[in-house]
Protein backbone atom coordinates (compact mmCIF):
# COMPACT_ATOMS: atom_id res chain seq x y z
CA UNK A 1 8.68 187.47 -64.08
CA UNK A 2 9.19 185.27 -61.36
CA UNK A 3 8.43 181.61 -62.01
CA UNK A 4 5.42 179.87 -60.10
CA UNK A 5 6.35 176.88 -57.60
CA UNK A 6 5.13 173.39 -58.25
CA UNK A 7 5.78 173.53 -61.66
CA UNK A 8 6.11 169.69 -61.70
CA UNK A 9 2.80 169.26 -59.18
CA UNK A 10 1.10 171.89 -61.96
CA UNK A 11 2.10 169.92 -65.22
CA UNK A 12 1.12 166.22 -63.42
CA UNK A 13 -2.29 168.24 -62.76
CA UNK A 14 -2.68 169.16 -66.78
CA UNK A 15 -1.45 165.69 -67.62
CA UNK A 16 -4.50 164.13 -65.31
CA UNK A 17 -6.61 166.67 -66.54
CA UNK A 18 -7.14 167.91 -63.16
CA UNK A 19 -8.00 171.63 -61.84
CA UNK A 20 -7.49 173.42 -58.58
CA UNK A 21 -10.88 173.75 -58.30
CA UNK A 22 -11.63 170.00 -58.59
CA UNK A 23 -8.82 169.31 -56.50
CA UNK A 24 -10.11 171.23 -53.80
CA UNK A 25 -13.28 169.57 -54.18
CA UNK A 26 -12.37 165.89 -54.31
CA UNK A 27 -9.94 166.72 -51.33
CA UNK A 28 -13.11 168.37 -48.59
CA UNK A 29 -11.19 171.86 -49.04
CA UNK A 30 -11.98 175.16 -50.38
CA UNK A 31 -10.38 176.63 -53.21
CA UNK A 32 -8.45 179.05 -51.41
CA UNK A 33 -6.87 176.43 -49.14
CA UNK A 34 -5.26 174.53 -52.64
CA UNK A 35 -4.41 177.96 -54.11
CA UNK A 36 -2.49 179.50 -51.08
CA UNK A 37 -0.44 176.29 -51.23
CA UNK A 38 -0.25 176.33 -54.90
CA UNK A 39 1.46 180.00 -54.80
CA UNK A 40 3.87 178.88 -52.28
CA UNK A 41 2.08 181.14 -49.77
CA UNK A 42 1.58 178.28 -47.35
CA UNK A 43 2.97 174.90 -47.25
CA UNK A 44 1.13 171.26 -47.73
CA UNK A 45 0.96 169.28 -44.97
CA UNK A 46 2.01 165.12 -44.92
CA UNK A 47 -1.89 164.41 -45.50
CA UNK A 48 -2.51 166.68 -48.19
CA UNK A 49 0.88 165.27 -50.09
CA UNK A 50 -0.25 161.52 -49.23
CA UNK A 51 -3.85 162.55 -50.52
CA UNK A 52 -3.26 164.69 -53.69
CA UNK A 53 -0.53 162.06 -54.65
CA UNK A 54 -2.92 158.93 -54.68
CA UNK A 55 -5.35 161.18 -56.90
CA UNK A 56 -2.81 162.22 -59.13
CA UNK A 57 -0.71 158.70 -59.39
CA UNK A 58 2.73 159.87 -57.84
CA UNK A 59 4.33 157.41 -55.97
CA UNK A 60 5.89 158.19 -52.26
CA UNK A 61 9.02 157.69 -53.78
CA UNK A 62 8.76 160.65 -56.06
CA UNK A 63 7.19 163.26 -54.10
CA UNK A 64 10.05 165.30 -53.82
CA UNK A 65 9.91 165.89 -57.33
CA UNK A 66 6.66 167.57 -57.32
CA UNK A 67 6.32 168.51 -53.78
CA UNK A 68 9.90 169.54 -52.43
CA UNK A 69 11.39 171.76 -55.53
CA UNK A 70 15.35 172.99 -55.18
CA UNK A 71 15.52 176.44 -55.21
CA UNK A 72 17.77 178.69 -57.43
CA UNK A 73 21.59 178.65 -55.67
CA UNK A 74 21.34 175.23 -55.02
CA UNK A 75 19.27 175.63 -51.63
CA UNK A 76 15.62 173.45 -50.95
């Protein structure tokens, strides 16, 4: 089973006690738009990043860590 991208964006959501759904909300966007990104199906844009990071306290610094995940082999 193949794992789900943003594992690290998914976990910092649990630890704020935040769901897609309210995400979506608190962000002007329907739930599809977070979930499509969520799955990897589409990617998130430099506002969304700036915006979900303020609401879920990552720093600029380390959005690569929840935004920009290495892929297996070694390529990003």
């Amino acid at each position: 089973m193949a794992r789900k991208p943003y594992t690290q964006l998914r976990m910092r959501m649990v630890e704020c006690g935040v769901t897609q759904s309210e995400m979506a909300h608190e962000l002007g966007v329907c739930g599809t738009f977070i979930s499509e990104r969520m799955l990897g199906k589409r990617p998130f844009d430099t506002d969304m990043i700036q915006a979900i990071g303020s609401m879920l306290n990552i720093q600029p610094e380390d959005y690569h860590k929840f935004f920009f995940e290495t892929r297996p082999g070694g390529r990003g």
